[in-house]
C-alpha atoms as a PDB file:
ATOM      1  CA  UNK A   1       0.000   0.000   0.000  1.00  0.00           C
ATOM      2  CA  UNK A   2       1.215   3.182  -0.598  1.00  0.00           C
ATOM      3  CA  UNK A   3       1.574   6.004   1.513  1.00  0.00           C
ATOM      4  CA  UNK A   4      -0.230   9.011   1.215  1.00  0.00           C
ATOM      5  CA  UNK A   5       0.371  12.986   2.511  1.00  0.00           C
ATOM      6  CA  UNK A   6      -3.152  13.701   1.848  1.00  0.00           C
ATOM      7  CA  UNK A   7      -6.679  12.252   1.072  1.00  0.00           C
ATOM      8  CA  UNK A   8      -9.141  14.289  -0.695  1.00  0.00           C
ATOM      9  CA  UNK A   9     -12.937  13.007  -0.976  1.00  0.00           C
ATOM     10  CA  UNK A  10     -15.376  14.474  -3.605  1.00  0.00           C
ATOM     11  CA  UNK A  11     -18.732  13.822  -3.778  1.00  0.00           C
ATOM     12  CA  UNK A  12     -20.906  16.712  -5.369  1.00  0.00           C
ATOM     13  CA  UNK A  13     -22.290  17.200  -8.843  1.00  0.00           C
ATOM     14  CA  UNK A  14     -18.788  18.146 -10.117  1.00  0.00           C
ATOM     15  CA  UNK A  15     -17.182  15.452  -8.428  1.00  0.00           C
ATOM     16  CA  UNK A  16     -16.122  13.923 -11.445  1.00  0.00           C
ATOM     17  CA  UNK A  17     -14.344  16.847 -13.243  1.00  0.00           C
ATOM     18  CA  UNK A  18     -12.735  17.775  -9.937  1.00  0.00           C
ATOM     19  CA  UNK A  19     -11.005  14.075  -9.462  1.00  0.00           C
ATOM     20  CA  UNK A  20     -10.234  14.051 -13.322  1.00  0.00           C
ATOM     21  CA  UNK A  21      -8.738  17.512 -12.828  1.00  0.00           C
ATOM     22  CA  UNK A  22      -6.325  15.793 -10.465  1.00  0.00           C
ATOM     23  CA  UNK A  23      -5.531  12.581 -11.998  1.00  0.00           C
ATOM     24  CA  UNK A  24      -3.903  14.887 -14.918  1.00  0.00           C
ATOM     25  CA  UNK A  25      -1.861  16.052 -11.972  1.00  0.00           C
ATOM     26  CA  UNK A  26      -0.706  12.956 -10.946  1.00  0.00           C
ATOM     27  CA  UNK A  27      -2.993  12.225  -8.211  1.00  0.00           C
ATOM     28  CA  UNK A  28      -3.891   8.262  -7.331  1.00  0.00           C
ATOM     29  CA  UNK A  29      -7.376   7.240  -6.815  1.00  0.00           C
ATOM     30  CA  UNK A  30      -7.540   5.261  -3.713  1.00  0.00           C
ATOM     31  CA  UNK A  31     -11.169   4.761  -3.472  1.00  0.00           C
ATOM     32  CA  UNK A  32     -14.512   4.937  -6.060  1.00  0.00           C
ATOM     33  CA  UNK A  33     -17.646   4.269  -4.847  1.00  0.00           C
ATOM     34  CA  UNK A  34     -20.800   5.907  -3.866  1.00  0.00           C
ATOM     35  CA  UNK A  35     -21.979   7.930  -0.977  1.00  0.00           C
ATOM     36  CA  UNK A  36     -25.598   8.529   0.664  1.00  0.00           C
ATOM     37  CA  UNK A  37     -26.514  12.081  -0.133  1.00  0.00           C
ATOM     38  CA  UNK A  38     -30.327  12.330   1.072  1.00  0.00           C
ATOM     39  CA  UNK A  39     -33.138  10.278   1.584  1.00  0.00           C
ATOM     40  CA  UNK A  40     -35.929  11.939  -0.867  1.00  0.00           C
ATOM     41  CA  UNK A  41     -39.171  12.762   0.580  1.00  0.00           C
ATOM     42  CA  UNK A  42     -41.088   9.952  -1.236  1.00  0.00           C
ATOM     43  CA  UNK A  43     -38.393   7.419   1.270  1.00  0.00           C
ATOM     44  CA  UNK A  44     -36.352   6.819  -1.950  1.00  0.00           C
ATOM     45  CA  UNK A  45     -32.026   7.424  -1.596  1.00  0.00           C
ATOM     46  CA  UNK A  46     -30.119  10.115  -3.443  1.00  0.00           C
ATOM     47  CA  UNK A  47     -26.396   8.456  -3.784  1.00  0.00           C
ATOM     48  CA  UNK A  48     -23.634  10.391  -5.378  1.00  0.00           C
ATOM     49  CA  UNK A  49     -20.409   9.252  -6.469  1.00  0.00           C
ATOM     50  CA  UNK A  50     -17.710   9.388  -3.791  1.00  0.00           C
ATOM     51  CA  UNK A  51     -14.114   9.696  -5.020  1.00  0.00           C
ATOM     52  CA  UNK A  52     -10.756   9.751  -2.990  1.00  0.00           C
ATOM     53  CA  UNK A  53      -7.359  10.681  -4.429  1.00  0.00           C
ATOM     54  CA  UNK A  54      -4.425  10.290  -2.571  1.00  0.00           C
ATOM     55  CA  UNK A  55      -1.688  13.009  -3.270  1.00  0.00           C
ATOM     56  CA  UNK A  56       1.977  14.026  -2.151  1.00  0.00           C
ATOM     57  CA  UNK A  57       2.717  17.054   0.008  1.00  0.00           C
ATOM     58  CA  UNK A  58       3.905  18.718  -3.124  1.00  0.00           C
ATOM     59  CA  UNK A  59       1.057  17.974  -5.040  1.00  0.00           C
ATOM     60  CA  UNK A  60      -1.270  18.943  -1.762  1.00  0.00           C
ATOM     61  CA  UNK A  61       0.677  22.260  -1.751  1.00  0.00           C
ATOM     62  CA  UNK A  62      -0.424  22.934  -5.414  1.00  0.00           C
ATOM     63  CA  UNK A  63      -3.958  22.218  -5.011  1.00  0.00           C
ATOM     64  CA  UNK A  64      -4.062  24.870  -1.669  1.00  0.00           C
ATOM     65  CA  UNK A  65      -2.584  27.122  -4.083  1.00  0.00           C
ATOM     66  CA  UNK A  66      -4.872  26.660  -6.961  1.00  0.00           C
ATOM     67  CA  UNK A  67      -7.843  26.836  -4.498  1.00  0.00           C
ATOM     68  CA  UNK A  68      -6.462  30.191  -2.700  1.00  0.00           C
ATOM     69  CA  UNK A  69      -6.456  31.528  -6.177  1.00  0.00           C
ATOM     70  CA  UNK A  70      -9.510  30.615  -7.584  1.00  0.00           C
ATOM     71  CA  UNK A  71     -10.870  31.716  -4.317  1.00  0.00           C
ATOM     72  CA  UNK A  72      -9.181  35.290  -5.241  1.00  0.00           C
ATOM     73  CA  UNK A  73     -10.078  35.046  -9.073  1.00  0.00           C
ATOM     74  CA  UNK A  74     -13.794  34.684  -7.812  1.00  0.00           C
ATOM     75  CA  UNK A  75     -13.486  37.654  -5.392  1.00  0.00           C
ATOM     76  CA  UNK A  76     -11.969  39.882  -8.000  1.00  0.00           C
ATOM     77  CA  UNK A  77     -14.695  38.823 -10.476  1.00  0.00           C
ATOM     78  CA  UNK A  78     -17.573  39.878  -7.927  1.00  0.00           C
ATOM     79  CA  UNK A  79     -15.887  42.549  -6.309  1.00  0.00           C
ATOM     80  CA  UNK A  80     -14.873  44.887  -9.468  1.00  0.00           C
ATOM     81  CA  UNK A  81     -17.475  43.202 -12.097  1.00  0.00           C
ATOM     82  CA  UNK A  82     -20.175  43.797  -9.764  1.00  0.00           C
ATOM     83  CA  UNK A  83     -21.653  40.522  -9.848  1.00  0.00           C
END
């Protein structure tokens, strides 16, 4: 088994793009499966698919980095667009 620095899970609607978005990045998939999101009012279960990547520290570095950015690219889009 090989040792990770960090696990990331994903299991929204854009779960799928986000762990592909990784994998180019050289991330491992350590687990696929699928996770209970809700139970529905008429009793029936809402599952998404779970993903977990395992990464480096390097490649966890990188991905703080890329979120603190797109975090800033956001800000800057509402703040001086007024959005």
């Amino acid at each position: 088994m090989k040792n990770y620095y960090h696990l990331l899970s994903f299991d929204d609607d854009l779960a799928n793009d986000a762990a592909n978005d990784l994998l180019k990045e050289g991330w491992d998939i350590v687990h696929v499966g699928t996770k209970l999101v809700k139970i529905l009012d008429n009793g029936q279960a809402y599952y998404n698919t779970e993903y977990v990547l395992g990464g480096t520290k390097n490649q966890y570095e990188k991905y703080l980095e890329d979120c603190q950015q797109s975090e800033l690219d956001y800000f800057q889009l509402m703040f001086f667009c007024g959005y």
